[in-house]
Protein backbone atom coordinates (compact mmCIF):
# COMPACT_ATOMS: atom_id res chain seq x y z
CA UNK A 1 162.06 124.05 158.52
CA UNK A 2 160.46 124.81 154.81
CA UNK A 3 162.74 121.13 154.12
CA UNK A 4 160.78 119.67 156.64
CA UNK A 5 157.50 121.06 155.43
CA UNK A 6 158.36 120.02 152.10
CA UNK A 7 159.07 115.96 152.53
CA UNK A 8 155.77 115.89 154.43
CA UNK A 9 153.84 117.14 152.04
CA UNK A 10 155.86 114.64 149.27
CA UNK A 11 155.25 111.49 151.15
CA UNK A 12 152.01 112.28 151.78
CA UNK A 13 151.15 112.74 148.31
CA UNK A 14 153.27 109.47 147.06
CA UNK A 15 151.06 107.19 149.30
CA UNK A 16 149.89 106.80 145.52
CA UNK A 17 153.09 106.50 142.96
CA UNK A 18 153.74 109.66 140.91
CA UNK A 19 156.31 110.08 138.20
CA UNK A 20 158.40 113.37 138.91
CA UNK A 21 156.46 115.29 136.39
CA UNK A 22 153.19 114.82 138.92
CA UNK A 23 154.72 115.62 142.16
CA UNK A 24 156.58 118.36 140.31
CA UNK A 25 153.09 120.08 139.49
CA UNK A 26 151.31 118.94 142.51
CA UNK A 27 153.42 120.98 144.63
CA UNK A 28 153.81 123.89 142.12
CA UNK A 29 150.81 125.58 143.49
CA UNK A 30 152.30 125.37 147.54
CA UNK A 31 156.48 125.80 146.04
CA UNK A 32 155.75 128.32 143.20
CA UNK A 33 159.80 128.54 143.27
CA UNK A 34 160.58 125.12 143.80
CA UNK A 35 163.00 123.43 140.56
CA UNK A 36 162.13 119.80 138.91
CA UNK A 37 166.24 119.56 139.68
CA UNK A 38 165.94 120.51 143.62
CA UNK A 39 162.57 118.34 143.58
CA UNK A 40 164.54 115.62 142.34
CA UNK A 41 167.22 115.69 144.73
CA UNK A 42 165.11 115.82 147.78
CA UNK A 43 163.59 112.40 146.16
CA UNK A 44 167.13 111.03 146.19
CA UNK A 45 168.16 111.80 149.72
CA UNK A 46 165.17 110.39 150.48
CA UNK A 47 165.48 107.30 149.10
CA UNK A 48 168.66 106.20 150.17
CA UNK A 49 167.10 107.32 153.32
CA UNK A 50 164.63 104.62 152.57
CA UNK A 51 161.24 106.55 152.56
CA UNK A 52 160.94 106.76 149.35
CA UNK A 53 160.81 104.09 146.78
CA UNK A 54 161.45 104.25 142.79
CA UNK A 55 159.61 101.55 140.95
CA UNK A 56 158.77 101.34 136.99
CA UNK A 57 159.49 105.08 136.67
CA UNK A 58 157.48 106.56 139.74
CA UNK A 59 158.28 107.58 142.89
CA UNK A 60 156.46 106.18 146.00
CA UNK A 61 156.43 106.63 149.65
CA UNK A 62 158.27 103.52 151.80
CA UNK A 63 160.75 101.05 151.37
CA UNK A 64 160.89 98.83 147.78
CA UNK A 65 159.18 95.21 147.85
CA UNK A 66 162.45 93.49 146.71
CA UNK A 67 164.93 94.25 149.29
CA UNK A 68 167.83 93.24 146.44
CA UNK A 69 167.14 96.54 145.18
């Protein structure tokens, strides 16, 4: 459940792109425990799940523009 709660609060807040730094300390306050190295790979799972997008070093919520990604 707390994974669940966690990658809705992530792609909510990478409707704008963030680098992992930003999401890292915008969810600091609401995950005091959570790692940059958990963080991370919740990111990953979630973009070969294809809701998450990596572009130019920042992380963003939905598929990439070029699909030859």
């Amino acid at each position: 459940m707390r994974e669940r709660r966690l990658e809705g609060h992530i792609l909510s807040l990478l409707q704008e792109a963030l680098s992992l730094e930003e999401l890292h300390a915008r969810l600091q306050p609401l995950y005091p425990g959570l790692r940059k190295a958990t963080l991370f790979a919740l990111l990953v799972r979630l973009r070969r799940e294809g809701k998450v997008a990596f572009l130019e070093g920042r992380f963003l919520a939905g598929k990439p523009q070029d699909a030859d990604l």
